[in-house]
Each structure stands twice: as structure tokens, then as C-alpha cells.
N, C-alpha and C. Protein backbone atom coordinates (compact mmCIF):
# COMPACT_ATOMS: atom_id res chain seq x y z
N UNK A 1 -58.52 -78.03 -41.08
CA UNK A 1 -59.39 -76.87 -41.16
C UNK A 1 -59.49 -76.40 -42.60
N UNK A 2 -60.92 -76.24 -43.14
CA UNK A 2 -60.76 -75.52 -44.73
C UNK A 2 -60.51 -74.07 -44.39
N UNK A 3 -60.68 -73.68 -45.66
CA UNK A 3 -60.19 -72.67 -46.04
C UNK A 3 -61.32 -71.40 -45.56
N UNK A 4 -61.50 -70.37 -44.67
CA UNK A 4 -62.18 -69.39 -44.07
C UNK A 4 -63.34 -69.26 -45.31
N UNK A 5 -64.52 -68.80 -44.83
CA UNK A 5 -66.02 -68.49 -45.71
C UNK A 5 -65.68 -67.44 -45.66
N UNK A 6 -66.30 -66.67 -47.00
CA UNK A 6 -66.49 -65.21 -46.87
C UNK A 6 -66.59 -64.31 -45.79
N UNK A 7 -68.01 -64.92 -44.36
CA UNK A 7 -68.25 -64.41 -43.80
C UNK A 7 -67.05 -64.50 -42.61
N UNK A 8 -66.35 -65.05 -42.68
CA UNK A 8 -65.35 -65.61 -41.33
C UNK A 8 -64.31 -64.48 -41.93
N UNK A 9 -64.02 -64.74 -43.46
CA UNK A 9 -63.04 -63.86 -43.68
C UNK A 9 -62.87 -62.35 -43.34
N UNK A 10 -64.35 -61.81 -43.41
CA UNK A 10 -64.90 -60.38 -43.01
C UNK A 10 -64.48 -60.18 -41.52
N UNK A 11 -65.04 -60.88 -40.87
CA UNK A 11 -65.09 -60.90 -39.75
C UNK A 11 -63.09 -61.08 -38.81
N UNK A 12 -62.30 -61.56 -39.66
CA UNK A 12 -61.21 -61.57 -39.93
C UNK A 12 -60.38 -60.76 -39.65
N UNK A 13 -60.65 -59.86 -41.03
CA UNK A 13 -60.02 -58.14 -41.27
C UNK A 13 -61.22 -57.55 -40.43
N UNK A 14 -61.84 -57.45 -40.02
CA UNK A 14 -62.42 -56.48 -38.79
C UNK A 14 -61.79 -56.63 -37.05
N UNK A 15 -61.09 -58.13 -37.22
CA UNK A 15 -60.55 -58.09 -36.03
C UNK A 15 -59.03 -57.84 -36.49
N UNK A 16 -58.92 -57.84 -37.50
CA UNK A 16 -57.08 -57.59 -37.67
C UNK A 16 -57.21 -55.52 -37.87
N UNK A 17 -58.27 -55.18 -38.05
CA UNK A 17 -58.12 -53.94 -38.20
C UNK A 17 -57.83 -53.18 -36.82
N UNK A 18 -58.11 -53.94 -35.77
CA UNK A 18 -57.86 -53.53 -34.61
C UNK A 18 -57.20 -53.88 -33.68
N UNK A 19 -56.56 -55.29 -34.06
CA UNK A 19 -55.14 -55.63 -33.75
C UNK A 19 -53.90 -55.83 -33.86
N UNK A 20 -53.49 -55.67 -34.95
CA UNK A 20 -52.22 -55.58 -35.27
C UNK A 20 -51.66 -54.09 -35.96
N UNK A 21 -50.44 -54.21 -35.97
CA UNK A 21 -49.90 -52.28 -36.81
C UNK A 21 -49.72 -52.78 -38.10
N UNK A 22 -49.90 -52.03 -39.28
CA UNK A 22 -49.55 -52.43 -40.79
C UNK A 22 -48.74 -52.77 -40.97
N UNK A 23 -47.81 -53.48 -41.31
CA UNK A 23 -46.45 -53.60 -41.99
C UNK A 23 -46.40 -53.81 -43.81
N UNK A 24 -46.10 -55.32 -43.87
CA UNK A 24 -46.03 -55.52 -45.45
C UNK A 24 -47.49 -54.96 -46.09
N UNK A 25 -47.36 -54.49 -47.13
CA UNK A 25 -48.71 -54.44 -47.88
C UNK A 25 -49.16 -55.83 -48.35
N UNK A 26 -50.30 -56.14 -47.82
CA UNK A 26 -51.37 -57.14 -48.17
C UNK A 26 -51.04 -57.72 -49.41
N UNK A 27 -50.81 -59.57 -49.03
CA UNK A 27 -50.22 -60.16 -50.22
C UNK A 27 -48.91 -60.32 -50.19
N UNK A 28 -48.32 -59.31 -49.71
CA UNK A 28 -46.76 -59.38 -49.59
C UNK A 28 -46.55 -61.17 -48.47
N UNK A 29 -45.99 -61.80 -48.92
CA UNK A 29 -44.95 -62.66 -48.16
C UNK A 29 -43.46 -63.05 -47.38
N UNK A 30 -43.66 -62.53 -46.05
CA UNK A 30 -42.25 -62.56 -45.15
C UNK A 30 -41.40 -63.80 -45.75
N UNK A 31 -39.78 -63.99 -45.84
CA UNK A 31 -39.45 -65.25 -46.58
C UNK A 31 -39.11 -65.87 -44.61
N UNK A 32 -38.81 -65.34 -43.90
CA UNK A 32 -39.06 -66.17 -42.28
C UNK A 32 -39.78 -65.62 -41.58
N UNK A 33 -40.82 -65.89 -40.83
CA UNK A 33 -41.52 -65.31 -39.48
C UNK A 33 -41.50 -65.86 -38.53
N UNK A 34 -40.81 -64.85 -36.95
CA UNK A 34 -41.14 -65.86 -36.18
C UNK A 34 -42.06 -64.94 -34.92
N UNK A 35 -43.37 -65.71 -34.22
CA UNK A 35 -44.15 -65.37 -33.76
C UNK A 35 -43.71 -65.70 -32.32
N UNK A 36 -44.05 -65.07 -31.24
CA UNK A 36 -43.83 -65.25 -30.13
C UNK A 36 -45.00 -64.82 -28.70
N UNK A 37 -45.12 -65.55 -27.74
CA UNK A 37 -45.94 -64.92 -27.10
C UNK A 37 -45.01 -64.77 -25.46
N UNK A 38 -44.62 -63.70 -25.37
CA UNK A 38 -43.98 -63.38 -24.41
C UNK A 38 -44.24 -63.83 -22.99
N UNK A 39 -43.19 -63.91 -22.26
CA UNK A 39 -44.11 -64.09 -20.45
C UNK A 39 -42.50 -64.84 -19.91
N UNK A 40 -42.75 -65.23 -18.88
CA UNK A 40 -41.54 -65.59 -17.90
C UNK A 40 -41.42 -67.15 -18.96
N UNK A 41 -42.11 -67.53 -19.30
CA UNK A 41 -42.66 -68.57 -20.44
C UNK A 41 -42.64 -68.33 -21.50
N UNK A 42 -41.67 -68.41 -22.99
CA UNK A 42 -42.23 -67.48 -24.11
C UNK A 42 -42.48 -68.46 -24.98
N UNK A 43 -43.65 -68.81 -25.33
CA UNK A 43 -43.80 -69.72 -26.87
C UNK A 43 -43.90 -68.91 -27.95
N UNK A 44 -42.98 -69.61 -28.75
CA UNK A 44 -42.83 -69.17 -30.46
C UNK A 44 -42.83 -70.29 -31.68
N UNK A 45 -43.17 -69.83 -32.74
CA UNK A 45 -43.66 -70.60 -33.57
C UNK A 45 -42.85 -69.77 -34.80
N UNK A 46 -42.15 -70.39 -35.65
CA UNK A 46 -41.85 -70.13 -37.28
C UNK A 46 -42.26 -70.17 -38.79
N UNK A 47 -42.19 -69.37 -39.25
CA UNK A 47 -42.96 -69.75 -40.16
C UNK A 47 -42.29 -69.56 -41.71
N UNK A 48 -42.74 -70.61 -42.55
CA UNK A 48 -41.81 -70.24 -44.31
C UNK A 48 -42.26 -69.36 -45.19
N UNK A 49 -42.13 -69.01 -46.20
CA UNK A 49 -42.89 -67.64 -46.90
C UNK A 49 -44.00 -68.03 -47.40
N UNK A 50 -43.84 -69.50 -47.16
CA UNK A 50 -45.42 -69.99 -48.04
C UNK A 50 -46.33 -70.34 -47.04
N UNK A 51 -45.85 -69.53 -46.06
CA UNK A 51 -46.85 -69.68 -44.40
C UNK A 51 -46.87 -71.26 -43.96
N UNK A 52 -46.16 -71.96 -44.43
CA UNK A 52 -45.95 -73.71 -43.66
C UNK A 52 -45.46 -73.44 -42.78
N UNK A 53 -45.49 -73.93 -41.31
CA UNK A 53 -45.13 -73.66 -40.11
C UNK A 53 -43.83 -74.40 -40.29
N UNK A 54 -43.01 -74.44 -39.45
CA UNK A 54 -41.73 -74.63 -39.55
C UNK A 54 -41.10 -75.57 -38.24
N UNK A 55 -41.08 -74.68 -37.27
CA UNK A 55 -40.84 -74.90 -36.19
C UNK A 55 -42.27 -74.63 -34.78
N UNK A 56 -41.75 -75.03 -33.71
CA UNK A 56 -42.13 -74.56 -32.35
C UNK A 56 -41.24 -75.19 -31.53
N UNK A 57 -41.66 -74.42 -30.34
CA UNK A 57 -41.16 -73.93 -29.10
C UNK A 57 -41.50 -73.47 -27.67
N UNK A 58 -40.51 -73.79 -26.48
CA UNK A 58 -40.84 -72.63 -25.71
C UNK A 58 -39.55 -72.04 -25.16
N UNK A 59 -39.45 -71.33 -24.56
CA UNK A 59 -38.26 -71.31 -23.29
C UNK A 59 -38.35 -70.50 -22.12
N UNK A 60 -37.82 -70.96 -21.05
CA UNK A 60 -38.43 -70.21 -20.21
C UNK A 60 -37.03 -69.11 -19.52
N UNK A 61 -37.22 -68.35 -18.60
CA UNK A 61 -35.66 -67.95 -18.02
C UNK A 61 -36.29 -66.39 -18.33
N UNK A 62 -37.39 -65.84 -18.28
CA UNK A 62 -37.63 -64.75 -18.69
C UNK A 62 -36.79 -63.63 -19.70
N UNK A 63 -36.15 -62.93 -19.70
CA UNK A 63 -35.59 -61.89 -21.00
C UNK A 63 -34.16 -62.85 -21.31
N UNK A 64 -33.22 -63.47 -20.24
CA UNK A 64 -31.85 -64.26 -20.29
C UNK A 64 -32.95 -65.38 -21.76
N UNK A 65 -33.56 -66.26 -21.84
CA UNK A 65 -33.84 -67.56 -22.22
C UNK A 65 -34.44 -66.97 -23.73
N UNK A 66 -35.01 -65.31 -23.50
CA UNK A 66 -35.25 -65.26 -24.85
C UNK A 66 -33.99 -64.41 -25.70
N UNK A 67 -33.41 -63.91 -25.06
CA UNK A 67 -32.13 -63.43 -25.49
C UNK A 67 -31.63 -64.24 -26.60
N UNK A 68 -31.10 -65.95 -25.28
CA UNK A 68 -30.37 -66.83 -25.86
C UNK A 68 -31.08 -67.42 -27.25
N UNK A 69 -32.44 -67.81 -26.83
CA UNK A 69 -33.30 -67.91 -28.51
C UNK A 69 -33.00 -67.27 -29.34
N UNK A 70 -33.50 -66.19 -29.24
CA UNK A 70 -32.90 -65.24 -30.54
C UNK A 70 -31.64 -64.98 -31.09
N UNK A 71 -30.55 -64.82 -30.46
CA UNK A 71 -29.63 -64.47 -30.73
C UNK A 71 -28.46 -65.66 -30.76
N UNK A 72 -29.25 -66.78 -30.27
CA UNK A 72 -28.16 -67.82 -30.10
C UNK A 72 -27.68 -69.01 -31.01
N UNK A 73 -28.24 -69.04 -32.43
CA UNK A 73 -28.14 -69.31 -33.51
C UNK A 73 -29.16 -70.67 -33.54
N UNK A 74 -30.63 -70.73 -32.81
CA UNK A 74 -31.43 -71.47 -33.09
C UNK A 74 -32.03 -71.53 -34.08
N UNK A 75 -32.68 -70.04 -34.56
CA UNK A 75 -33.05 -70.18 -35.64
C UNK A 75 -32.28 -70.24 -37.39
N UNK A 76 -32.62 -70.79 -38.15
CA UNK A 76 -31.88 -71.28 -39.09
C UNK A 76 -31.41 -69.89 -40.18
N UNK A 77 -32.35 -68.71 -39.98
CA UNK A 77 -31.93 -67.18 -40.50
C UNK A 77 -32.66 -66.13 -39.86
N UNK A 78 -32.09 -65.27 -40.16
CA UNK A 78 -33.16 -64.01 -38.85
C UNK A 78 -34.46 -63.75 -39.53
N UNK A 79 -35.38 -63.52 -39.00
CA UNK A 79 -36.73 -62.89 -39.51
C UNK A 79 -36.81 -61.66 -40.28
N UNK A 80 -37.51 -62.06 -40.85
CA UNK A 80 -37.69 -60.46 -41.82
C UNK A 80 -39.40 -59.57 -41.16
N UNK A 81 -39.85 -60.58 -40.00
CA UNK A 81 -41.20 -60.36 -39.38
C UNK A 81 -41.31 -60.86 -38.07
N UNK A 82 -41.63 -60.18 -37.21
CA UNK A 82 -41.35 -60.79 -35.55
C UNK A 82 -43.14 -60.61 -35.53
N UNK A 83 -43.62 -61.58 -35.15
CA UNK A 83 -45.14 -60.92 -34.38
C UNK A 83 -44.84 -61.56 -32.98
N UNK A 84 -45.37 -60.63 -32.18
CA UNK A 84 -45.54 -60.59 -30.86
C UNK A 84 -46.93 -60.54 -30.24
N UNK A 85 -47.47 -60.84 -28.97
CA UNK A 85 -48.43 -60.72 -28.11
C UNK A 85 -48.07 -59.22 -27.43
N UNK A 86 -48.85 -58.83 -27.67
CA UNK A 86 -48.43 -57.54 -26.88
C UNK A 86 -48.87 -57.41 -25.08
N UNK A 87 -48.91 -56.46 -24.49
CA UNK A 87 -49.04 -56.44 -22.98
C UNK A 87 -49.03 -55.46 -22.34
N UNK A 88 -50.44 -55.30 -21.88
CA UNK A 88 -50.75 -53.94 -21.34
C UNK A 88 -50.62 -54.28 -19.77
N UNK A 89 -50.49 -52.90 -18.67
CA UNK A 89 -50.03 -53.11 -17.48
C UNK A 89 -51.83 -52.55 -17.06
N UNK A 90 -52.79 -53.35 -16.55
CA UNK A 90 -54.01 -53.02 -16.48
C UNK A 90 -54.39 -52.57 -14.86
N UNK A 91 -55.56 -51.44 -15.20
CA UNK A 91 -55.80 -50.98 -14.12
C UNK A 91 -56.10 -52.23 -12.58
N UNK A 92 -55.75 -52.18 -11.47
CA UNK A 92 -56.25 -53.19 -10.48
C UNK A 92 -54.79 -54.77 -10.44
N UNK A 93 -54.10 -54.73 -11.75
CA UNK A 93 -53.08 -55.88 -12.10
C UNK A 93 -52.15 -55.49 -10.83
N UNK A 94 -51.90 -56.29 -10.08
CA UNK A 94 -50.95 -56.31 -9.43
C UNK A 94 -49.19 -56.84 -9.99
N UNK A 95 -48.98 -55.74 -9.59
CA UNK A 95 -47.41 -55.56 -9.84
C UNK A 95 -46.54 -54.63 -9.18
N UNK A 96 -46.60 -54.28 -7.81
CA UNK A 96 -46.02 -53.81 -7.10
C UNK A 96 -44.58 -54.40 -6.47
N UNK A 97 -44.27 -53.75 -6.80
CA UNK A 97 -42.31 -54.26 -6.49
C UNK A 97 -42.09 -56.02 -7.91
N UNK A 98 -43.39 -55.90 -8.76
CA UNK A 98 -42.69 -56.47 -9.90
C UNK A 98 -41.38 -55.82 -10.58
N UNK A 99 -40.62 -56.84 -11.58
CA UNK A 99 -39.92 -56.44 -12.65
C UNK A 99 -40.18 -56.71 -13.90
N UNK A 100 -42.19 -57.11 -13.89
CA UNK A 100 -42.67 -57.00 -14.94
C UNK A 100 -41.42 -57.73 -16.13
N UNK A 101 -41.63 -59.21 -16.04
CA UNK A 101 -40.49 -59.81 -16.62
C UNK A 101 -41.35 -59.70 -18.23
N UNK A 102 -42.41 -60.01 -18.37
CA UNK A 102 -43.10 -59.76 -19.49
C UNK A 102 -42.61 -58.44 -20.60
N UNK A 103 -42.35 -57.99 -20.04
CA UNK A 103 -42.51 -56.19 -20.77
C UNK A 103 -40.98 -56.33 -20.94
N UNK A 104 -40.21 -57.01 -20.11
CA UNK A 104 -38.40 -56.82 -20.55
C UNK A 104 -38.42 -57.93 -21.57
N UNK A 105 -38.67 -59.00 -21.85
CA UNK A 105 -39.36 -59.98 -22.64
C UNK A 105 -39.48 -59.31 -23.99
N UNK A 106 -40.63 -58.39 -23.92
CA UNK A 106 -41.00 -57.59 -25.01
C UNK A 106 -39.72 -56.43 -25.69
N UNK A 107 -38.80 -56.30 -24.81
CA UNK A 107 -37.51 -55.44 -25.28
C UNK A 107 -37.16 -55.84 -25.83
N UNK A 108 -36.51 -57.43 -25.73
CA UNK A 108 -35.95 -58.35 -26.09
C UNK A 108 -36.65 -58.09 -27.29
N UNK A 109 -37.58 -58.67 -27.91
CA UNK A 109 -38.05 -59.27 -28.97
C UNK A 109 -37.73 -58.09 -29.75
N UNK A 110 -38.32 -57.05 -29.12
CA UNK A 110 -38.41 -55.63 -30.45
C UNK A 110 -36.75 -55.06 -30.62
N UNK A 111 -35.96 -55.35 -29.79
CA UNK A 111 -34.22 -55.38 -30.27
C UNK A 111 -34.18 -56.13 -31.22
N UNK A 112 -34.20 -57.43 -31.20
CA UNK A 112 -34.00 -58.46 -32.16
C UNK A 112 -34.27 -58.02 -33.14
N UNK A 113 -35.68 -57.62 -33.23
CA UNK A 113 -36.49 -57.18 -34.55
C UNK A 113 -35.47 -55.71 -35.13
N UNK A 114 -35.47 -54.89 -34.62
CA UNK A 114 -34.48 -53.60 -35.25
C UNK A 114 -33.34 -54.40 -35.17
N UNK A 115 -32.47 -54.86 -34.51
CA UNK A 115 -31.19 -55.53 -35.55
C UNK A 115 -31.05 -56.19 -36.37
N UNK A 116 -32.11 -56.74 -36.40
CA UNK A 116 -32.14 -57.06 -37.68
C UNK A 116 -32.94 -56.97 -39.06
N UNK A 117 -33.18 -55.43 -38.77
CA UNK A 117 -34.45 -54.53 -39.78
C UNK A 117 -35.54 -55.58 -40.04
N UNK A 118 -35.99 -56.46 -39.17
CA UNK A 118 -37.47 -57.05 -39.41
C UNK A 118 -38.52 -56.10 -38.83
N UNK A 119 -39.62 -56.64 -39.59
CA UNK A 119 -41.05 -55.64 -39.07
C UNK A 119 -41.40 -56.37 -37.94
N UNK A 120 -41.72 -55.65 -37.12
CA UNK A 120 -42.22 -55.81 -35.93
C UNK A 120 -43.85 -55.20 -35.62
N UNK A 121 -44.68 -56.59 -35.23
CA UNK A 121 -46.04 -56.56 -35.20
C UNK A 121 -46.66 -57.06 -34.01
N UNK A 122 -47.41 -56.17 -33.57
CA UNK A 122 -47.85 -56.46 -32.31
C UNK A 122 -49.34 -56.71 -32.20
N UNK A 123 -49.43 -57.75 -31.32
CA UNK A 123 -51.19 -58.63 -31.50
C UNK A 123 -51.46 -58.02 -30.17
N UNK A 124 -52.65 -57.62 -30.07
CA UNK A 124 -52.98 -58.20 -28.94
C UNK A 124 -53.72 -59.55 -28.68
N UNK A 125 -53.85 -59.90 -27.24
CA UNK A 125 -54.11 -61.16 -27.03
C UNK A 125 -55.68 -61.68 -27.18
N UNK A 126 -56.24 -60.28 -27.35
CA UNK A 126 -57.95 -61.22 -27.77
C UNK A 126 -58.30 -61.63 -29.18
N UNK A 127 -56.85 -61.38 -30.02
CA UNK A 127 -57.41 -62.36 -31.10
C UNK A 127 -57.07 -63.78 -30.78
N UNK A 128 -56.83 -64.07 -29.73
CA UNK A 128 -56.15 -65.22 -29.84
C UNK A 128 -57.62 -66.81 -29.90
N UNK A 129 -58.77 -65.92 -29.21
CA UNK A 129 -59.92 -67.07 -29.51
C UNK A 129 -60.18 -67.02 -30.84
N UNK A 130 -60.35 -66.09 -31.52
CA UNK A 130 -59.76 -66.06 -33.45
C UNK A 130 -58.60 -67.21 -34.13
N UNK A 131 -57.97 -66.84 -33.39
CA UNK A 131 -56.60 -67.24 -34.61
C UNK A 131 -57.36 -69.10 -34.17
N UNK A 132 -57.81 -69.46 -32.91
CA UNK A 132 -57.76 -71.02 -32.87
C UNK A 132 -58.65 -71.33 -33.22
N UNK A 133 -59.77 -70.62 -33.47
CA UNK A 133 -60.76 -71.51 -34.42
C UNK A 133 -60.22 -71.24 -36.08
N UNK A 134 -59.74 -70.50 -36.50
CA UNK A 134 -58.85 -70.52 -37.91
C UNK A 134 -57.89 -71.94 -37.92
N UNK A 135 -57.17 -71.44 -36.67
CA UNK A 135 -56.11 -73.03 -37.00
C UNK A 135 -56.39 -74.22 -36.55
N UNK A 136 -57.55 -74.19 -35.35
CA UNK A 136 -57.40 -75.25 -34.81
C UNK A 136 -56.95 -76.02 -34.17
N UNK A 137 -56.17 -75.67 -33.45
CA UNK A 137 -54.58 -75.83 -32.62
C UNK A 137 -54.72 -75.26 -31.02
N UNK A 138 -55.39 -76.29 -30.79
CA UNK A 138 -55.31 -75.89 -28.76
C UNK A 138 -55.04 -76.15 -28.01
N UNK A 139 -54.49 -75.97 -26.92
CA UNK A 139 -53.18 -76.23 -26.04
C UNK A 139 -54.15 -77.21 -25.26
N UNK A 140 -53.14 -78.55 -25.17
CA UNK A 140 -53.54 -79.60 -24.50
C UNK A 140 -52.67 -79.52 -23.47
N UNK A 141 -53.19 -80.66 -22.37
CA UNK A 141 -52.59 -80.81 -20.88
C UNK A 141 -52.07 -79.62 -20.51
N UNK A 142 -50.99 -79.49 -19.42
CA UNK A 142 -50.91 -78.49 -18.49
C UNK A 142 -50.52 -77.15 -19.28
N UNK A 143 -51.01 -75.66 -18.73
CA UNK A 143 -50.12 -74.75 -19.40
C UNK A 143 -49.21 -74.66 -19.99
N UNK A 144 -48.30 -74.64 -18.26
CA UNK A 144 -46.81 -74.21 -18.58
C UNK A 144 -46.19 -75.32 -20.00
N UNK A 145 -46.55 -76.38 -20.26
CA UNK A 145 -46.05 -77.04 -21.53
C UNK A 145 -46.60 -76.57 -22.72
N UNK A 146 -47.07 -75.54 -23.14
CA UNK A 146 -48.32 -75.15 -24.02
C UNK A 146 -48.16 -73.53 -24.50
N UNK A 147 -47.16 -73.12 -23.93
CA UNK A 147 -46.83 -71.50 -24.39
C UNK A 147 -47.04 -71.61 -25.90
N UNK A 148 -45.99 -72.28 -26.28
CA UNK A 148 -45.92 -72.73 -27.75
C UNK A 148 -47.13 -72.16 -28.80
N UNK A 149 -48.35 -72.91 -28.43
CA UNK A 149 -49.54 -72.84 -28.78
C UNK A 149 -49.51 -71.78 -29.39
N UNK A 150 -49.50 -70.58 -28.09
CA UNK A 150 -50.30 -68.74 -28.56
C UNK A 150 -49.26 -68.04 -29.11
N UNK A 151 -47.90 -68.80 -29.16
CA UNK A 151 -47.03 -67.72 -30.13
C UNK A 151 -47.36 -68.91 -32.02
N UNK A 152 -48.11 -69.70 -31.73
CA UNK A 152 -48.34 -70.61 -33.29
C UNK A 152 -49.77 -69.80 -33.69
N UNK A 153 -50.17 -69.93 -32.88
CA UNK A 153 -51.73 -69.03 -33.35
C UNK A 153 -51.37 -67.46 -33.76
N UNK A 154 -50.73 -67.00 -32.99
CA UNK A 154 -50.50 -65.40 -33.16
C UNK A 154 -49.61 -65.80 -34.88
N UNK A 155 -48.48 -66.39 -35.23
CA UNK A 155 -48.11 -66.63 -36.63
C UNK A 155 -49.49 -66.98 -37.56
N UNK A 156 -49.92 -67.69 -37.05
CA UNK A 156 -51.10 -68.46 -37.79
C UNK A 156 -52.00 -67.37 -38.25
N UNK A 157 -52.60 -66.61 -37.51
CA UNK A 157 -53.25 -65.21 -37.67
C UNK A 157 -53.03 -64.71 -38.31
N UNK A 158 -51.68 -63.97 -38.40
CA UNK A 158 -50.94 -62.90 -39.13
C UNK A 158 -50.95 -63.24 -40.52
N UNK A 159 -51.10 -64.68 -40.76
CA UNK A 159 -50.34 -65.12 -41.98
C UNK A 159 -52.18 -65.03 -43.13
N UNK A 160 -52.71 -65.59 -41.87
CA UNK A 160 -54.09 -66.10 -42.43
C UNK A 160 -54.83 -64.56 -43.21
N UNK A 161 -54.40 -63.43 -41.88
CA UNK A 161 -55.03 -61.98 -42.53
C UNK A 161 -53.93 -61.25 -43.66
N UNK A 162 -52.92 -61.82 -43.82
CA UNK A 162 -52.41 -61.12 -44.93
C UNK A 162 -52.89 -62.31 -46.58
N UNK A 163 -53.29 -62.74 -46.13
CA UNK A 163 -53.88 -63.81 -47.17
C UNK A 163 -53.40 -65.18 -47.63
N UNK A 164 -51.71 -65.67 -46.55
CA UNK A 164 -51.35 -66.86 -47.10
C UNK A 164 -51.85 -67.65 -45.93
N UNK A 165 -52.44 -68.77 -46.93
CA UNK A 165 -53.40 -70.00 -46.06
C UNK A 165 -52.39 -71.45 -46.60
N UNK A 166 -52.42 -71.98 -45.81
CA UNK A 166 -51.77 -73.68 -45.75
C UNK A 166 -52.45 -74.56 -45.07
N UNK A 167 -53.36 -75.22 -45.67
CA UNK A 167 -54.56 -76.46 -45.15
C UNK A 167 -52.85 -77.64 -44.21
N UNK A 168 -54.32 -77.65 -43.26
CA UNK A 168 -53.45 -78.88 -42.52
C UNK A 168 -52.78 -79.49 -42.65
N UNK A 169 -53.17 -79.87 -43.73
CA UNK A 169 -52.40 -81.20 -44.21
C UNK A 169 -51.21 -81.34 -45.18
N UNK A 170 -51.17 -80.17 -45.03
CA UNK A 170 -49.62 -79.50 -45.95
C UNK A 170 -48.82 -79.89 -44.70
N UNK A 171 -49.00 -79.33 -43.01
CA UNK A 171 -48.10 -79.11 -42.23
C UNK A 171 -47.60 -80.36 -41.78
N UNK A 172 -46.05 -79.91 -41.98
CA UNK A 172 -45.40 -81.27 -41.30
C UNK A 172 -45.81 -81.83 -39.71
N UNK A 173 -45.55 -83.03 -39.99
CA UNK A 173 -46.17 -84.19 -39.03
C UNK A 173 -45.52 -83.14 -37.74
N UNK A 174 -46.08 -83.84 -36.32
CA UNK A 174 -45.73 -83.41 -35.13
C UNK A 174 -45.56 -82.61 -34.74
């Protein structure tokens, strides 16, 4: 994928103006990020300060599986930037006698993030037809193998609207 047109870029910061909360000032570079998209399923994606992707992932086990992720010495140093999918409980959504494993999911992540004074940033999920035409990166064959994907796009996003870009072909193989 090249590098965003003017007009894509506009169009960019008009959708980041309404999805995510401020954190670093623009330009600033996280030295780890790791992105996640929550659910009984959580895919996450890592990222280096020079926005090269790093890692991916999924795990499943709802709040127990992301616990153990985070806290269980997978990643190689703690984040200084968590982005998340965020998750609204919508009018008509059925969830009666749920435990809304999603939203304990989301505890999880935003603990992690205050223990370990990282910024914590929350997407919602309609940038997510955004972030994949930016990266290019779309979940093949079945779902459930494919979480991965929307917590790489949600990094991919974040990184792309604070201004660090890494052409494809920087990113390591596989």
C-alpha cells in the first residue's frame, strides 16, 4: 500500500477526530504499542516506535486468556499505548442474563494500561473499514481464526493518524 493522498489523509483526521481520545501529541512516537480488539476472542497486534508491526495474535478464554496475555510475560516489555476497540451495549442487543464477557475483556485491558501508566485509547469499531483500506490487511478464511486482523488494523490506524507510516514492504515476512 503507498503512502495515503492528501485527500485520504483529510478524510483520515476527520474520522480520527471522532474516534479515538487524544493522548500523545501528534508526531509523538509510543516506543511499544499493543492494539487489541476485545470479545470472548481477543486479537492483538504490536507495534515498534517506528510503527513496524511486530507481532500478532489471538486468544481466546474471555477476561482469564486476556489476563494471562497481558500479564503473563508474552509480551517482550509493557506498552507505553494500549489501543482498544471499544463497545457499546446497543439499544434492541440482546444480553439478558449475559456477563457481557466483552466489557470484562475491556477491564482487563484498561487495568493493564493504568499499571502500567500506558495511554489508553479507545476506537470505535467503524473505523475499522478505514484502517483496511490504509493497510490492506483482511481477514481471510473463517472468523474465529482472524480476530488478529481488527486488533492489527485498529494499531495500524492509530499509528497511520498520528503520522508514522511503514510501506509494506518494510513489514516482516508472515
Amino acid at each position: 500500500m503507498e503512502k495515503p493522498t492528501p485527500k485520504q489523509r483529510i478524510a483520515l483526521q476527520m474520522i480520527m477526530a471522532h474516534a479515538i481520545k487524544p493522548d500523545l501529541p501528534k508526531g509523538s512516537k509510543p516506543n511499544h504499542l499493543i492494539a487489541l480488539d476485545p470479545g470472548e476472542t481477543t486479537g492483538w497486534a504490536t507495534f515498534y516506535q517506528n510503527g513496524l508491526p511486530s507481532d500478532t495474535g489471538q486468544v481466546s478464554g474471555d477476561v482469564v486468556g486476556v489476563t494471562d496475555l497481558l500479564w503473563g510475560g508474552v509480551f517482550e516489555e509493557p506498552a507505553d499505548v494500549v489501543v482498544f476497540e471499544t463497545y457499546r451495549i446497543l439499544d434492541g442487543k440482546a444480553h439478558q442474563f449475559s456477563t457481557v464477557p466483552t466489557l470484562q475483556v475491556i477491564g482487563a485491558i484498561r487495568a493493564y494500561a493504568h499499571s502500567n501508566n500506558a495511554k489508553l485509547v479507545g476506537q470505535n469499531p467503524d473505523i475499522k473499514s478505514a484502517a483496511v483500506k490504509f493497510s490492506n490487511v483482511h481477514p481471510e478464511g473463517k472468523h474465529n481464526n482472524q480476530h488478529w486482523v481488527d486488533g492489527f488494523n485498529h494499531g495500524y490506524f492509530y499509528n497511520q493518524a498520528r503520522g508514522i507510516y511503514v510501506p509494506r514492504s518494510l513489514w516482516p515476512e508472515g
